[in-house]
Protein backbone atom coordinates (compact mmCIF):
# COMPACT_ATOMS: atom_id res chain seq x y z
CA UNK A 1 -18.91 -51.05 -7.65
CA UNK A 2 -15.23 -52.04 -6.99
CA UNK A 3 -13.21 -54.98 -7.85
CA UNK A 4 -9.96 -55.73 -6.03
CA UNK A 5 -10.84 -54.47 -2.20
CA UNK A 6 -8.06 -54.10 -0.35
CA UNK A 7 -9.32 -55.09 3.74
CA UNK A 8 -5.91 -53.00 5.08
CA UNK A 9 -5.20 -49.91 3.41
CA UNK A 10 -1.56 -48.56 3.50
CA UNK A 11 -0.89 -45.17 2.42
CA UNK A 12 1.31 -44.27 5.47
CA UNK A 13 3.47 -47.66 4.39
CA UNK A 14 6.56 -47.04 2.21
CA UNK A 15 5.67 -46.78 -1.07
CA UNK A 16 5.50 -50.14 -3.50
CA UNK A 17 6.98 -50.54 -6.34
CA UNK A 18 4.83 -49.40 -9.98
CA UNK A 19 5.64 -52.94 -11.46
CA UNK A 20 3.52 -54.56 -8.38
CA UNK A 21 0.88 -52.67 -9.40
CA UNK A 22 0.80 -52.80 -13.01
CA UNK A 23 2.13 -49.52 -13.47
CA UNK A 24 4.86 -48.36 -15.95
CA UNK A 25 7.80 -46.82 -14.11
CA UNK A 26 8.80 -44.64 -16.73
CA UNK A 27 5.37 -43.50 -17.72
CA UNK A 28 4.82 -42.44 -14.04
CA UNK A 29 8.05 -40.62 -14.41
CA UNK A 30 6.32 -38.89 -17.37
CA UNK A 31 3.87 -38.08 -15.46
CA UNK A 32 5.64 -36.58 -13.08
CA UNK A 33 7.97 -34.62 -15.26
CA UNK A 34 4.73 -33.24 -16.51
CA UNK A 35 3.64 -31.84 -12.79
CA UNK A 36 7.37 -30.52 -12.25
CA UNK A 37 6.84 -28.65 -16.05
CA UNK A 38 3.55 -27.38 -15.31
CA UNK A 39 2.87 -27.22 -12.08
CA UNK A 40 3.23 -23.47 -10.10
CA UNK A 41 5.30 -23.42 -6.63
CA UNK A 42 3.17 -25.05 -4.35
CA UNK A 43 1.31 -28.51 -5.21
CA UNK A 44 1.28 -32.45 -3.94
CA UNK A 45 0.18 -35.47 -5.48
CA UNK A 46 -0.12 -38.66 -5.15
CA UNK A 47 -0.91 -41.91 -7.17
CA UNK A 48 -2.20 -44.93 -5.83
CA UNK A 49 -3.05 -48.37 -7.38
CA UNK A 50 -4.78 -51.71 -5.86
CA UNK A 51 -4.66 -49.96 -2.47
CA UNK A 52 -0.83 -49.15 -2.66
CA UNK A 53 0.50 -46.23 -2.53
CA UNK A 54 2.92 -45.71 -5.51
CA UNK A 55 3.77 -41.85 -6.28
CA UNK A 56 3.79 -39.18 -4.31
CA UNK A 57 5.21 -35.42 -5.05
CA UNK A 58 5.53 -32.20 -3.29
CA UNK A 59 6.58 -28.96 -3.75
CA UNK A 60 6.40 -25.49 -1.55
CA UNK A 61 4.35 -27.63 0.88
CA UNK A 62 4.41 -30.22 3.71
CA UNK A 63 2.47 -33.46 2.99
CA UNK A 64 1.40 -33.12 6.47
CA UNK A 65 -0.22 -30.20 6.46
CA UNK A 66 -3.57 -29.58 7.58
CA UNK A 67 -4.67 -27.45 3.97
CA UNK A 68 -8.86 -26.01 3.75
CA UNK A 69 -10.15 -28.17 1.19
CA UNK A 70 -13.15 -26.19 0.62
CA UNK A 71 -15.83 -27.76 -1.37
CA UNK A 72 -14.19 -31.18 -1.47
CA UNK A 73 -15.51 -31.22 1.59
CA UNK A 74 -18.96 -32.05 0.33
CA UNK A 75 -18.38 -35.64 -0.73
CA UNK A 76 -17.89 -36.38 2.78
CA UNK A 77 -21.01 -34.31 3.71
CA UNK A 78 -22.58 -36.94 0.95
CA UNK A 79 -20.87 -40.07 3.20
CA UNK A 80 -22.76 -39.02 6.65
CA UNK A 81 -26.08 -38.36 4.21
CA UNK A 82 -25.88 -41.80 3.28
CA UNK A 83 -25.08 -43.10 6.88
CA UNK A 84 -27.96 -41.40 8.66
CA UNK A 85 -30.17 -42.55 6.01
CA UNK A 86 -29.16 -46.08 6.48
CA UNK A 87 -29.56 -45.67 10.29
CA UNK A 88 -32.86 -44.74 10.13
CA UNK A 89 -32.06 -41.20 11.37
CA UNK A 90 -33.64 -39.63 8.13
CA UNK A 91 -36.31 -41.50 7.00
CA UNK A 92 -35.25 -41.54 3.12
CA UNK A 93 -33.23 -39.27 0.98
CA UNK A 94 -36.62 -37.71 -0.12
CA UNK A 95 -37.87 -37.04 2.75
CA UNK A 96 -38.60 -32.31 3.31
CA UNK A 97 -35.82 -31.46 5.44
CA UNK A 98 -37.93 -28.64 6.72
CA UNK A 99 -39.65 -31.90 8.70
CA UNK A 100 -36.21 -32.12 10.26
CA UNK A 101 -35.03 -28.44 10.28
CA UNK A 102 -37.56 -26.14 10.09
CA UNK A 103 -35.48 -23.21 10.92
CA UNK A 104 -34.47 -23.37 7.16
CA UNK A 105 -37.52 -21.71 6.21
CA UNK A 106 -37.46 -18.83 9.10
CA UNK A 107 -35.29 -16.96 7.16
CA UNK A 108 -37.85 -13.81 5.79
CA UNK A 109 -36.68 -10.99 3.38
CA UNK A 110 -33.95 -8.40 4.72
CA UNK A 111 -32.42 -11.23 6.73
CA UNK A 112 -31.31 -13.56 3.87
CA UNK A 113 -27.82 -13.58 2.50
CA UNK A 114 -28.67 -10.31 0.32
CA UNK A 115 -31.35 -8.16 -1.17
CA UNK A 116 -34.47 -10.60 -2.34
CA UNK A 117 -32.81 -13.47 -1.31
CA UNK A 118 -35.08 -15.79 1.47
CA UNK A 119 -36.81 -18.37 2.39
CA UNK A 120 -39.31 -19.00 0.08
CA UNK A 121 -42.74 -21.08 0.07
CA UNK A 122 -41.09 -23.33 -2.46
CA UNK A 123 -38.49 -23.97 -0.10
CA UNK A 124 -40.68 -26.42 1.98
CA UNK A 125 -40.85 -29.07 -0.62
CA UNK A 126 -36.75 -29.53 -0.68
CA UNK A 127 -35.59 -32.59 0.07
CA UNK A 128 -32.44 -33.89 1.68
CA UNK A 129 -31.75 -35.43 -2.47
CA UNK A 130 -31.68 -31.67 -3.68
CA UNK A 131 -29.62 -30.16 -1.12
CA UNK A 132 -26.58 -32.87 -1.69
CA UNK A 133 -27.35 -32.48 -5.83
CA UNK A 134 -26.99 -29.01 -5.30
CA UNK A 135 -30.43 -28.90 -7.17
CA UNK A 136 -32.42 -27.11 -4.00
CA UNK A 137 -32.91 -23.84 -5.18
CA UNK A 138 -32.44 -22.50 -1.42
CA UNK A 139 -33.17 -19.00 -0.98
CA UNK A 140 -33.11 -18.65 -4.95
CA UNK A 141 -36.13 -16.71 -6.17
CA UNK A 142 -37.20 -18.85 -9.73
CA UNK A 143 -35.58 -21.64 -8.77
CA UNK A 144 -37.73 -24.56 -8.21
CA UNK A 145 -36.36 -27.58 -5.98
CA UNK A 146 -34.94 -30.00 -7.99
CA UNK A 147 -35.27 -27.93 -11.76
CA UNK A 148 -31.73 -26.08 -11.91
CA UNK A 149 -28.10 -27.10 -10.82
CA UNK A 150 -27.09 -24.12 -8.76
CA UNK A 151 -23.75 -24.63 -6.85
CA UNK A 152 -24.33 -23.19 -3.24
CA UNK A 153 -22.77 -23.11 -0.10
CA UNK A 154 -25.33 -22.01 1.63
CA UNK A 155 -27.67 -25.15 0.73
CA UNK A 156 -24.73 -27.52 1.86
CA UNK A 157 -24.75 -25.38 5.26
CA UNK A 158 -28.42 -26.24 5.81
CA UNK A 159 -27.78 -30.23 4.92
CA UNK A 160 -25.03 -30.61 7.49
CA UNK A 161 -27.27 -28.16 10.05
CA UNK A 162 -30.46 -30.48 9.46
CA UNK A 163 -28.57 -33.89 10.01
CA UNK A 164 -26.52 -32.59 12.93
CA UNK A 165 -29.60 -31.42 14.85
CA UNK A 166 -31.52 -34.84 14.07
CA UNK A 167 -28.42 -36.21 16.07
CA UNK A 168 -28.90 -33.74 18.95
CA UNK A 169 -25.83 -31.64 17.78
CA UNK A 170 -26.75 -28.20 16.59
CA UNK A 171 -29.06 -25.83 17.77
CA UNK A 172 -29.35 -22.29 15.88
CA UNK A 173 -29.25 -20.23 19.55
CA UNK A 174 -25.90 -21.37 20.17
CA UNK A 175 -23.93 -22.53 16.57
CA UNK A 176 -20.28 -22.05 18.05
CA UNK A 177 -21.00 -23.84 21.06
CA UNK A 178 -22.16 -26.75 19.70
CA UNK A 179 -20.65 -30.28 18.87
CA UNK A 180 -21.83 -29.57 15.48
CA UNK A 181 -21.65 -32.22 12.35
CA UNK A 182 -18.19 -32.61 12.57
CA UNK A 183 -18.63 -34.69 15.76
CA UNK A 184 -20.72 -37.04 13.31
CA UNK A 185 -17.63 -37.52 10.98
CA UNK A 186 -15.17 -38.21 13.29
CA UNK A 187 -17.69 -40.65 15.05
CA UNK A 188 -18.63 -42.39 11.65
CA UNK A 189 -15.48 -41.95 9.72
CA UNK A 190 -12.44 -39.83 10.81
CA UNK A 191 -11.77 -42.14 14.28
CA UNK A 192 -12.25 -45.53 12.50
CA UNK A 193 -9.84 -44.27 9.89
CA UNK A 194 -7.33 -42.88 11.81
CA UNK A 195 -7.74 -39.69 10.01
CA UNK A 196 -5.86 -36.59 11.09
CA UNK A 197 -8.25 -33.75 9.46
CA UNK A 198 -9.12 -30.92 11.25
CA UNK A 199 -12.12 -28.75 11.06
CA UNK A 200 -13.26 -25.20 10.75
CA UNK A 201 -16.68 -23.31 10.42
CA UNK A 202 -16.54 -20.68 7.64
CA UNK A 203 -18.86 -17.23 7.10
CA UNK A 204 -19.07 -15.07 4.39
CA UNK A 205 -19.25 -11.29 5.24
CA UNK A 206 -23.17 -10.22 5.87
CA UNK A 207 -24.92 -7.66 6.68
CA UNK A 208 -25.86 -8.06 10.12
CA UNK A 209 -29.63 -8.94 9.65
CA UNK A 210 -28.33 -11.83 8.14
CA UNK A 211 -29.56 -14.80 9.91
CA UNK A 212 -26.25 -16.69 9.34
CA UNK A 213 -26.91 -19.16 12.41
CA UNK A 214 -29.75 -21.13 10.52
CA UNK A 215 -27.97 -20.77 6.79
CA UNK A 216 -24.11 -19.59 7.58
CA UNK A 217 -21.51 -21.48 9.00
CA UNK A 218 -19.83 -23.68 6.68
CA UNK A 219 -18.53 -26.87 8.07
CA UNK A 220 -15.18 -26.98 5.96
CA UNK A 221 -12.19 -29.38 6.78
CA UNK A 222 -8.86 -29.10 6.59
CA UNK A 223 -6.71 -32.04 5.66
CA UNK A 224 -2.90 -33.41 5.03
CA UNK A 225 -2.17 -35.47 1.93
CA UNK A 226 -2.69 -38.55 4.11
CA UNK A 227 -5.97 -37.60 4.53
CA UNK A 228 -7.03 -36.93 1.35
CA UNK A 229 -5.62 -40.40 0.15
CA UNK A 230 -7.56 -42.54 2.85
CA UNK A 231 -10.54 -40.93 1.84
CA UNK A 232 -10.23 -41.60 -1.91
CA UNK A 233 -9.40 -45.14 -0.87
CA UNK A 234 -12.40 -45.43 1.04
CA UNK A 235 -13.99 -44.31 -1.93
CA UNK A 236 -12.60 -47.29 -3.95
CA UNK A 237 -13.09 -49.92 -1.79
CA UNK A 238 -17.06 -49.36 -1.64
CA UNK A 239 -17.38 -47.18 1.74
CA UNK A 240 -15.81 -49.97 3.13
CA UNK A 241 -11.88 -49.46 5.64
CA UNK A 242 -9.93 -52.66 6.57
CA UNK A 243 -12.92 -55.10 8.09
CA UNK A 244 -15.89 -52.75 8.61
CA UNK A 245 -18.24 -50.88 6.31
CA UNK A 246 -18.04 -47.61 7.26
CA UNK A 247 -20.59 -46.06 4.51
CA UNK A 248 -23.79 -48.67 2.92
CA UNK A 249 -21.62 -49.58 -0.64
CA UNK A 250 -25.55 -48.76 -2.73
CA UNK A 251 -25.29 -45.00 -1.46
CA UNK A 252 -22.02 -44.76 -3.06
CA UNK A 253 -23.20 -46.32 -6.51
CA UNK A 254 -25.95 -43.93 -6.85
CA UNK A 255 -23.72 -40.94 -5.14
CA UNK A 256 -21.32 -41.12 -7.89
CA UNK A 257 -23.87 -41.05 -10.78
CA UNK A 258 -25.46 -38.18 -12.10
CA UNK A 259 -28.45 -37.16 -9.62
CA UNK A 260 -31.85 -37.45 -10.89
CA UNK A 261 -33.12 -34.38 -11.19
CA UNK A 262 -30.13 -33.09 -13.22
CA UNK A 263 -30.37 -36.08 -15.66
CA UNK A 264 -34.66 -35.35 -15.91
CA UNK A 265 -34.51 -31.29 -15.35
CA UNK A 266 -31.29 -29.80 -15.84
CA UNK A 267 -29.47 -29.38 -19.31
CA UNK A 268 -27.50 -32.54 -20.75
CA UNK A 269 -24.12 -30.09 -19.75
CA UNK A 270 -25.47 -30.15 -16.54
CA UNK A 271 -24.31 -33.81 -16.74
CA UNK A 272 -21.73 -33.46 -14.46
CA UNK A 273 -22.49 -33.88 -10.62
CA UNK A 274 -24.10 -36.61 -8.31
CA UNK A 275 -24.53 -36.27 -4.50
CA UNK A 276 -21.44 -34.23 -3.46
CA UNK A 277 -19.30 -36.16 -6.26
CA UNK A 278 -18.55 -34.95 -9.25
CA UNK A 279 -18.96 -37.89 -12.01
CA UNK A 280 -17.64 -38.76 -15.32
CA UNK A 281 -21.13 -41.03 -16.14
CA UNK A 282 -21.33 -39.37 -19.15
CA UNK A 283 -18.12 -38.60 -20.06
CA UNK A 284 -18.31 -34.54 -19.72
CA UNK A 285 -16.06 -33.76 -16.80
CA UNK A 286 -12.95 -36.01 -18.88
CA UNK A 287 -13.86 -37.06 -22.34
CA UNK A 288 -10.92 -39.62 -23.15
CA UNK A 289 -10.94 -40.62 -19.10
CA UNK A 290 -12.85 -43.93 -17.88
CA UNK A 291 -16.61 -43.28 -17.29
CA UNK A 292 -17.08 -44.61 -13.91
CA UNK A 293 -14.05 -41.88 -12.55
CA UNK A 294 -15.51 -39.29 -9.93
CA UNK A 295 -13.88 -37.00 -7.68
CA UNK A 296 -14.41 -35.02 -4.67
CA UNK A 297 -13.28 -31.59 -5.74
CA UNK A 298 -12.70 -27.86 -4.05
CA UNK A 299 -11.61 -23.89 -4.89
CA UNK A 300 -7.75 -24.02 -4.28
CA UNK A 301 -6.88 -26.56 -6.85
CA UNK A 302 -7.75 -29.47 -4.27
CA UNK A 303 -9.21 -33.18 -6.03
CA UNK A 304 -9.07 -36.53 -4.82
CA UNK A 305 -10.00 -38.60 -8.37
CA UNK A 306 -11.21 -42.33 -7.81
CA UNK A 307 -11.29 -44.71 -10.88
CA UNK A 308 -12.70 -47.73 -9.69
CA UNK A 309 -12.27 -50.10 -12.91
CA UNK A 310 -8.56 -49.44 -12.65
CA UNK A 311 -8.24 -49.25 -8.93
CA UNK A 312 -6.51 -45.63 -9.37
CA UNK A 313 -6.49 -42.95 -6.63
CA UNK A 314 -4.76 -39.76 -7.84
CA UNK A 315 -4.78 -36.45 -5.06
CA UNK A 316 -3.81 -33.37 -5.98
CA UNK A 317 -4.00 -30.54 -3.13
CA UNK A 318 -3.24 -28.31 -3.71
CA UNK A 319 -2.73 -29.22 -7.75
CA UNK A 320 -2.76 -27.51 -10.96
CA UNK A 321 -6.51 -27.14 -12.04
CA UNK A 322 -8.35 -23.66 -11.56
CA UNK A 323 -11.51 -25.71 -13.04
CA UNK A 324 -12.34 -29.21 -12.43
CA UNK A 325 -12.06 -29.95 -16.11
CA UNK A 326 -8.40 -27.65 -16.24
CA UNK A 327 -4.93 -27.75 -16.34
CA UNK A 328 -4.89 -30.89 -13.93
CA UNK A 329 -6.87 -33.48 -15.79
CA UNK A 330 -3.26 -33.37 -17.76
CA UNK A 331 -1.92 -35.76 -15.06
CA UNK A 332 -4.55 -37.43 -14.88
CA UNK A 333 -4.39 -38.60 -18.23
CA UNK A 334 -0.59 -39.18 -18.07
CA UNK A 335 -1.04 -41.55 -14.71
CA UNK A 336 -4.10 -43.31 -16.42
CA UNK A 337 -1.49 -43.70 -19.53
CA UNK A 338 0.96 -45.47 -16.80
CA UNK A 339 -1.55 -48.47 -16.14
CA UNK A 340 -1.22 -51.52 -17.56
């Protein structure tokens, strides 16, 4: 998946030089008289190449601070998917998560999220591959598993429930209390990368019936600029940071494809989305942008966009896009220009 691996990434070193990177200085500076012209009064980005941090730009906030990234958030849900898969934890991306979390389906009507939404029969069959593919059709009435691309929190609240508890870390009767998945990604990722992100749990506002401890609590992060650029360079590199392979290089490959079930169910716009990545496969998300680009995206104009065939990492968080597909993919373009 990527050529050039860098074994001791450096975004907290001063930055390099474009030229050592094969980067045009003055079409970088383009770029980023195209972010000062367009951009609103709070943004930061950053560009970087080969593992080298080249650009970075702020405005009305603190590259250090700790920002809610929302659903950006997801691609690292995807990451500890693909670890407890390969540790034998889950016994295959297939495999009913009701086998591993049955409290998903002890949700009946008048306590679901809202009026005729529950857990359904249907729900049994939905597999750990449709919750990260957003293809589950959780609590959805119509909506078979793995037959429409639905966007839903409350689906990526149930993956991150159903892999914490396999590792002895949530229980329903006590949510707050408990270590909770984030005590997977600090284990698996955030300690061996010296990452400084923070976490939260998030709710929307219920009706009390609701049973929000088996389908509520987001498990959202919050994240400096830092952050956001070790991830995407973990993305690059494979899964792999400085000598150790933090997440199995073949999950990431088929993570940053188009899932299954939206190539074989879904309509070809549908196109768009792999397991907690959005992907460029076939070139829907960014038409005149290289095909193998992805991103981890998020509500609040937060993106951290990997191109692997030219080694390019660009963050933007908060940036300028109100869509994935919006005002932002304009720097995009202009940094992509920049490469030689």
């Amino acid at each position: 998946m990527i050529a050039g691996a860098h074994s001791s990434p450096d975004v907290e070193e001063p930055l390099s030089a474009p030229e050592q990177v094969d980067i045009s200085a003055a079409a970088l500076q383009q770029a980023e008289a195209w972010l000062i012209a367009n951009a609103s009064d709070r943004y930061r980005a950053s560009v970087m190449r080969q593992g080298r941090l080249v650009a970075r730009w702020h405005h009305g906030v603190e590259p250090d601070a700790r920002l809610p990234i929302a659903s950006a958030a997801k691609s690292v849900f995807s990451c500890i998917l693909g670890i407890a898969v390969a540790e034998g934890a889950i016994r295959s991306v297939d495999a009913a998560v009701a086998d591993y979390y049955p409290e998903m389906l002890q949700v009946p009507e008048g306590c679901g999220p809202k009026p005729g939404r529950y857990a359904f029969e249907k729900d049994r069959t939905i597999t750990f591959r449709h919750l990260i593919s957003n293809t589950s059709g959780y609590m959805k009435p119509g909506e078979q598993p793995g037959h429409v691309f639905h966007y839903q929190t409350y689906g990526m609240n149930i993956l991150t429930h159903a892999i914490a508890k396999i590792y002895g870390l949530y229980d329903v009767r006590d949510p707050e209390g408990c270590a909770g998945f984030k005590a997977l990604v600090d284990d698996r990722l955030r300690t061996p990368m010296g990452g400084q992100w923070g976490y939260y749990q998030g709710n929307f506002d219920l009706h009390e019936d609701a049973l929000i401890s088996i389908f509520g609590y987001y498990d959202g992060m919050k994240a400096s600029l830092t952050d956001l650029e070790k991830l995407g360079l973990l993305w690059l590199q494979g899964g792999r940071w400085a000598d150790r392979q933090l997440v199995p290089s073949s999950w990431l490959d088929e993570a940053t494809r188009v899932a299954p079930d939206i190539v074989n169910h879904c309509p070809p716009e549908d196109r768009k989305y792999g397991y907690g990545f959005w992907t460029n496969e076939y070139g829907l998300l960014w038409p005149d942008l290289p095909r193998d680009s992805f991103a981890a995206a998020g509500a609040g104009s937060h993106l951290v966009w990997v191109c692997p065939g030219l080694e390019l990492v660009v963050v933007q968080s908060p940036g300028l896009y109100r869509d994935i597909q919006d005002e932002g993919h304009g720097l995009l373009a202009r940094v992509v220009a920049a490469c030689g």
